[in-house]
C-alpha atoms as a PDB file:
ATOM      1  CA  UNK A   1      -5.566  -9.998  -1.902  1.00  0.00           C
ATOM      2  CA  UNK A   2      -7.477  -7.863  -4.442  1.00  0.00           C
ATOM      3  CA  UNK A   3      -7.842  -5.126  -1.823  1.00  0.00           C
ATOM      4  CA  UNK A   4      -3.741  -5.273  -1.756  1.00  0.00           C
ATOM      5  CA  UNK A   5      -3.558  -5.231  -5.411  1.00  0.00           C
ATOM      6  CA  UNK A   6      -5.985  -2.393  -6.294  1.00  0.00           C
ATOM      7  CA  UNK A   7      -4.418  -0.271  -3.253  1.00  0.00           C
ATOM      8  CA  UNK A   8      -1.083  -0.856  -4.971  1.00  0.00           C
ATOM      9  CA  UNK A   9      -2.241   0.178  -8.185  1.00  0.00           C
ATOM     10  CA  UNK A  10      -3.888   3.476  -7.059  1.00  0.00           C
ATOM     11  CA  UNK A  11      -0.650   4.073  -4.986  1.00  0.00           C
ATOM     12  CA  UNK A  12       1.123   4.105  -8.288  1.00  0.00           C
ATOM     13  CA  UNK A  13      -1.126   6.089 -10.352  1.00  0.00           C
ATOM     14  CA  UNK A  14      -1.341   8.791  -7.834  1.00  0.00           C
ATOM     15  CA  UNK A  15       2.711   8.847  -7.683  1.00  0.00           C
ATOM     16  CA  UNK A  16       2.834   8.997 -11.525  1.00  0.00           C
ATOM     17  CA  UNK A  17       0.929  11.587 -11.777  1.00  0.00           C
ATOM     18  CA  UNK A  18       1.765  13.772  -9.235  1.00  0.00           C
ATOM     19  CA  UNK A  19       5.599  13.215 -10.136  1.00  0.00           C
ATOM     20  CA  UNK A  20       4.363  14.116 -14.048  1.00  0.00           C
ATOM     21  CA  UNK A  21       2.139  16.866 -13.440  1.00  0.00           C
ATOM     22  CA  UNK A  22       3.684  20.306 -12.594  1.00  0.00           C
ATOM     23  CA  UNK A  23       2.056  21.868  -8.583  1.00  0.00           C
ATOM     24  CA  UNK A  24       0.649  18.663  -7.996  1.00  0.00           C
ATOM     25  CA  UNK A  25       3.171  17.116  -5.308  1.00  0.00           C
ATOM     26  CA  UNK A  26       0.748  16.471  -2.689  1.00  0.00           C
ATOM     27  CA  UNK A  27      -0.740  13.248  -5.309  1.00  0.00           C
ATOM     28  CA  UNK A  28       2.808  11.940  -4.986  1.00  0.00           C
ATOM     29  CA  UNK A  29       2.711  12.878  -0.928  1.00  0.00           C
ATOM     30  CA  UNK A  30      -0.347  11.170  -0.814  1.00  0.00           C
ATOM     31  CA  UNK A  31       0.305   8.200  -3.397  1.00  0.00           C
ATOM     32  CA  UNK A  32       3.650   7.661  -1.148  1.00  0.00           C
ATOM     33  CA  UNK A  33       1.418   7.389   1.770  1.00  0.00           C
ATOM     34  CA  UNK A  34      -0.986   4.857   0.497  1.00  0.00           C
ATOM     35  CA  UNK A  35       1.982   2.395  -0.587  1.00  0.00           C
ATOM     36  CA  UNK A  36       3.491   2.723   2.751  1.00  0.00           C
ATOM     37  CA  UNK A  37      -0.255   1.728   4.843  1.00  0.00           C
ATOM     38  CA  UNK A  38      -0.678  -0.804   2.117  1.00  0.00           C
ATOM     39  CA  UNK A  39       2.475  -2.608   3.185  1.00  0.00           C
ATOM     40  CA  UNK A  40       2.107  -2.054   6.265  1.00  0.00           C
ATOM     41  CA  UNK A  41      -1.746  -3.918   6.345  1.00  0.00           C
ATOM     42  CA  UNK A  42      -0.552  -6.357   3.708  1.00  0.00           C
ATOM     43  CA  UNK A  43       2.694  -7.333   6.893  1.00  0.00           C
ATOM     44  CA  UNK A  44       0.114  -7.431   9.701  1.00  0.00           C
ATOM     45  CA  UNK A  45      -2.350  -9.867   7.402  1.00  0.00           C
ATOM     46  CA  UNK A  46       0.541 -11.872   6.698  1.00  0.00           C
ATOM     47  CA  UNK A  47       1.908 -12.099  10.389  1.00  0.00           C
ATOM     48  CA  UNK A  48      -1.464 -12.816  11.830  1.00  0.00           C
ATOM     49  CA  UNK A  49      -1.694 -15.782   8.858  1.00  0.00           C
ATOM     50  CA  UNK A  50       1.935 -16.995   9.706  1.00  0.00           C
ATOM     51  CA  UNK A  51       1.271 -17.584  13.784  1.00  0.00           C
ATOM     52  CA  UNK A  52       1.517 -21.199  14.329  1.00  0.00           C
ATOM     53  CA  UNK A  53      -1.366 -23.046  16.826  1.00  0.00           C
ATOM     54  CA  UNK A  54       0.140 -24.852  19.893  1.00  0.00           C
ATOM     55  CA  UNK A  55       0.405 -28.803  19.145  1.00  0.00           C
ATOM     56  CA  UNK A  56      -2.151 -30.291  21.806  1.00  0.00           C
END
């Protein structure tokens, strides 16, 4: 979980920042890209967590 979190956070610093600073789109390209893989890991850990066992 504090993989998720600190992923997040970098996410959002790079998109700040390359939103703020002028010829610097690619760290808002690349901070876009981050969020997306993060939620996209963060969905698979959570589906593989949710799968019930078989009642034997």
């Amino acid at each position: 979980m504090a993989l998720f979190l600190v992923l997040v956070l970098v996410a959002v610093v790079l998109g700040i920042i390359g939103a703020a600073a002028n010829g610097l789109g690619y760290l808002l390209a690349i901070g876009i890209v981050l969020f997306v893989a993060d939620m996209v890991f963060f969905a698979v850990r959570l589906s593989r967590r949710a799968r019930r066992r078989p009642v034997r």
